[in-house]
N, C-alpha and C. Protein backbone atom coordinates (compact mmCIF):
# COMPACT_ATOMS: atom_id res chain seq x y z
N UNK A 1 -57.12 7.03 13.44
CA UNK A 1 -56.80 6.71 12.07
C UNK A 1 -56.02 5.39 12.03
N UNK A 2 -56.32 4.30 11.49
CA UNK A 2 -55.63 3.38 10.81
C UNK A 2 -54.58 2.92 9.62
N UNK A 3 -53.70 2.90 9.47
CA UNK A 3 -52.81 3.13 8.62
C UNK A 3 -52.27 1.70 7.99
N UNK A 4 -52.21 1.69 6.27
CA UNK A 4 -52.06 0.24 6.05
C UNK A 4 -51.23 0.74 5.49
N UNK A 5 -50.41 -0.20 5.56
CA UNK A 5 -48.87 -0.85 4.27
C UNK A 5 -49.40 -0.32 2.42
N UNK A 6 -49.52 0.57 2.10
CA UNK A 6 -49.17 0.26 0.26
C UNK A 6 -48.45 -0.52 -0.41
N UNK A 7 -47.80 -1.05 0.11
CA UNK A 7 -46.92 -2.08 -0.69
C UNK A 7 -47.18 -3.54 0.27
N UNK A 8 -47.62 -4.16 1.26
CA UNK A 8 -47.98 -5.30 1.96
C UNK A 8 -48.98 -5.67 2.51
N UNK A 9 -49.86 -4.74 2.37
CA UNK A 9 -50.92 -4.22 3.39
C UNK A 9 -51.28 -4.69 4.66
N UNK A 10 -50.28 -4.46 5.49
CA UNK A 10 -49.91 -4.64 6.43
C UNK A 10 -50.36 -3.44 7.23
N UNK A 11 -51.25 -3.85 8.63
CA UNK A 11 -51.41 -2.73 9.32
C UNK A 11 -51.28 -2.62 10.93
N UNK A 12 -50.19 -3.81 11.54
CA UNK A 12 -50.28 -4.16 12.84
C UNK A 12 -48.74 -3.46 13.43
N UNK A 13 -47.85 -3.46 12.03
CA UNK A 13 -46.72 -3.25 12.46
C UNK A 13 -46.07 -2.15 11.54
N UNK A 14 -46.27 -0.96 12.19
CA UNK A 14 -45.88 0.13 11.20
C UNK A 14 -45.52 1.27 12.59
N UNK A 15 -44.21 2.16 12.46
CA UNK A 15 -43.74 2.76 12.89
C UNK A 15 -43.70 3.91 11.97
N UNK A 16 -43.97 4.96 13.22
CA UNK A 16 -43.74 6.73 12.40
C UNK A 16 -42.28 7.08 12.55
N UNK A 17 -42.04 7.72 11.88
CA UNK A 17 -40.33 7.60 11.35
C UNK A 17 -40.12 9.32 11.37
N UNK A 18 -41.06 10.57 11.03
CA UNK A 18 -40.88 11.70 10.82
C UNK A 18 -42.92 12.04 11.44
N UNK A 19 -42.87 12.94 11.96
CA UNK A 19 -43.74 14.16 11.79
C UNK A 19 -43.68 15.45 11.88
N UNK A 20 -44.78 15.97 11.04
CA UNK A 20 -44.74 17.63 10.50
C UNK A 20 -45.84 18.37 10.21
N UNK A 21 -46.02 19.83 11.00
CA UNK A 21 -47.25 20.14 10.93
C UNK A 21 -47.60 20.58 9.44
N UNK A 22 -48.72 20.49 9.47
CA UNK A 22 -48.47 21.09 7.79
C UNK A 22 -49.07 22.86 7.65
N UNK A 23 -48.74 23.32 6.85
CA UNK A 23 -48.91 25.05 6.77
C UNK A 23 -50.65 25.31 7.51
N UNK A 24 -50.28 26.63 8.45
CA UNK A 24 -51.71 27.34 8.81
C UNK A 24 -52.27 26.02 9.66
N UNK A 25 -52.00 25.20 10.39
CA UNK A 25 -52.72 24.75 11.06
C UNK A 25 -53.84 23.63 10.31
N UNK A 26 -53.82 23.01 9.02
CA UNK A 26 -54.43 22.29 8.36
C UNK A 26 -54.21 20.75 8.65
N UNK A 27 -53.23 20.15 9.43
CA UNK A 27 -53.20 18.82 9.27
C UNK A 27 -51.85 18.40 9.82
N UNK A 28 -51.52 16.82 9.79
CA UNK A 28 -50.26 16.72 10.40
C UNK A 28 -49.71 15.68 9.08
N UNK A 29 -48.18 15.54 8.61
CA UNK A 29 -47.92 14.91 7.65
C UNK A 29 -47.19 14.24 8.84
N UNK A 30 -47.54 12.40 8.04
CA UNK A 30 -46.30 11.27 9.26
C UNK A 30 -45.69 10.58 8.34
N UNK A 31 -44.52 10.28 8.47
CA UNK A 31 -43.86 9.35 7.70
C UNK A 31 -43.91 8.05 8.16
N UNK A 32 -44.45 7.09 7.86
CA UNK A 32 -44.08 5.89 8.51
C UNK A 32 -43.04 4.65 7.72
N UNK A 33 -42.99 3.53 8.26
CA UNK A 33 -42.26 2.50 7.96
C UNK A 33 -43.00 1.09 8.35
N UNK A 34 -43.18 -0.14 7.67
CA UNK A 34 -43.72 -0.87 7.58
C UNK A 34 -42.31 -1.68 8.05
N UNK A 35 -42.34 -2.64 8.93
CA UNK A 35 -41.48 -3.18 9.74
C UNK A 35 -41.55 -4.62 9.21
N UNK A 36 -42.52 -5.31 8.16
CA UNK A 36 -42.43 -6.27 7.69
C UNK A 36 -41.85 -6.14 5.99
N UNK A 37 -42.22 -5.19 5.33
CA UNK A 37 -41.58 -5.20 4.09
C UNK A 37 -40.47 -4.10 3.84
N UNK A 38 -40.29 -2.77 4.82
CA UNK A 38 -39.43 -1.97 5.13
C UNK A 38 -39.91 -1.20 4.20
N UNK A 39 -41.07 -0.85 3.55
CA UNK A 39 -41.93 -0.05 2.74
C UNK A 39 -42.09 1.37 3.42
N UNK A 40 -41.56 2.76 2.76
CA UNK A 40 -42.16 3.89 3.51
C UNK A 40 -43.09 4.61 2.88
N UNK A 41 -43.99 5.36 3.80
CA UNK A 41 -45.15 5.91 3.23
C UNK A 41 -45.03 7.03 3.60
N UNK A 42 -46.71 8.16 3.51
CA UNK A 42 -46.56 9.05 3.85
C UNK A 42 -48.31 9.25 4.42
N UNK A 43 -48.59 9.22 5.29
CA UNK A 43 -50.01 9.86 5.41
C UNK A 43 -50.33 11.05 6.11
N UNK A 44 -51.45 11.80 5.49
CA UNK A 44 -52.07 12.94 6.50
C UNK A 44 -52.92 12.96 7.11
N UNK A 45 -53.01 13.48 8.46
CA UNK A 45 -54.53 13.73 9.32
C UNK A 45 -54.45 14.85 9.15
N UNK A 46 -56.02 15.24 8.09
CA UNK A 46 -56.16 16.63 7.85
C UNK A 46 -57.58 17.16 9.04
N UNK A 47 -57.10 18.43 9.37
CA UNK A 47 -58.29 18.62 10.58
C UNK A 47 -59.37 19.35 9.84
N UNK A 48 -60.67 19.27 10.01
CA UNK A 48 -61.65 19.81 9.41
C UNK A 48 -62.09 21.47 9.77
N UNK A 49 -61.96 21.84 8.36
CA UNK A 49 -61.76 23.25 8.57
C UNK A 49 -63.39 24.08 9.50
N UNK A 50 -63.09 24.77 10.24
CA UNK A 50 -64.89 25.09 11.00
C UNK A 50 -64.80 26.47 10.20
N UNK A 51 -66.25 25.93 10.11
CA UNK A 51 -67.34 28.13 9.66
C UNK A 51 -68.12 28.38 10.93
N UNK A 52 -67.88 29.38 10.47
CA UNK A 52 -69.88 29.99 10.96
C UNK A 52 -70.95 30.45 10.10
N UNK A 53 -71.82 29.83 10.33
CA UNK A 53 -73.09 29.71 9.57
C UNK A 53 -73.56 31.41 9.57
N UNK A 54 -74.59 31.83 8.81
CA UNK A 54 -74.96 32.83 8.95
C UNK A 54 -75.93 33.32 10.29
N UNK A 55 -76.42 31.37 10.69
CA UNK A 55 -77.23 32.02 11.92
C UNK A 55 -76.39 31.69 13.50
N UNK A 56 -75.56 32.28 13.14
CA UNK A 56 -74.58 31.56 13.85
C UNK A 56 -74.00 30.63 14.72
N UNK A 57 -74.23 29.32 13.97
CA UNK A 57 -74.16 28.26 14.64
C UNK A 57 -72.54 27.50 13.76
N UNK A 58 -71.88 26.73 14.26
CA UNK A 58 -70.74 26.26 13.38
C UNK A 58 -71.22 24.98 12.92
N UNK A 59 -69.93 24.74 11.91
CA UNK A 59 -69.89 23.40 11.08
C UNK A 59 -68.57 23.63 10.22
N UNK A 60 -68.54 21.99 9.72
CA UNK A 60 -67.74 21.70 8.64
C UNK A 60 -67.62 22.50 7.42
N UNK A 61 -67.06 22.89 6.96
CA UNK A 61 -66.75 24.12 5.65
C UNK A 61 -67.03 22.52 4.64
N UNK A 62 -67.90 23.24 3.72
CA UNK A 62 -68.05 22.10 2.50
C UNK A 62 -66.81 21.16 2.25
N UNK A 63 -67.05 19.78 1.89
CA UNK A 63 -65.88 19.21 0.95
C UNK A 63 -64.65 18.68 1.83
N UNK A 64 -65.24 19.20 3.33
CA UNK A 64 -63.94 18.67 4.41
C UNK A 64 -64.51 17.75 5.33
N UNK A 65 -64.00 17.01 5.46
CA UNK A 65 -64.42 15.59 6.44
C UNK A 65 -63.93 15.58 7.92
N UNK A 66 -65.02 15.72 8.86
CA UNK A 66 -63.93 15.77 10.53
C UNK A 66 -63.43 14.00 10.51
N UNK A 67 -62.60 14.50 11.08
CA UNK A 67 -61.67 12.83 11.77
C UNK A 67 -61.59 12.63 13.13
């Protein structure tokens, strides 16, 4: 994942400042900091939820994107 500045868009120099899993195993929340405008953000890597198909093969549960 690549992470840009919202306020500089700046994406070479950014430090994570906090991380946290997020509930049930869904994703990770990071806090970062933009080291050129001192801008903080917040982004998630959400993990893509798996099914099983009826013939039982897996996949992506609708509407969720793997990363």
């Amino acid at each position: 994942m690549i992470a840009k500045c919202p306020v500089c868009g700046n994406m070479a120099n950014l430090i994570v400042i906090d991380t946290r899993e997020l509930p049930r195993e869904f994703g990770i929340r990071r806090r970062r900091e933009c080291m050129l405008c001192k801008g903080r953000f917040t982004t998630y890597e959400l993990m893509g939820k798996r099914r099983t198909n009826e013939n039982g093969t897996s996949g992506t549960a609708p509407g969720i994107s793997e990363q």
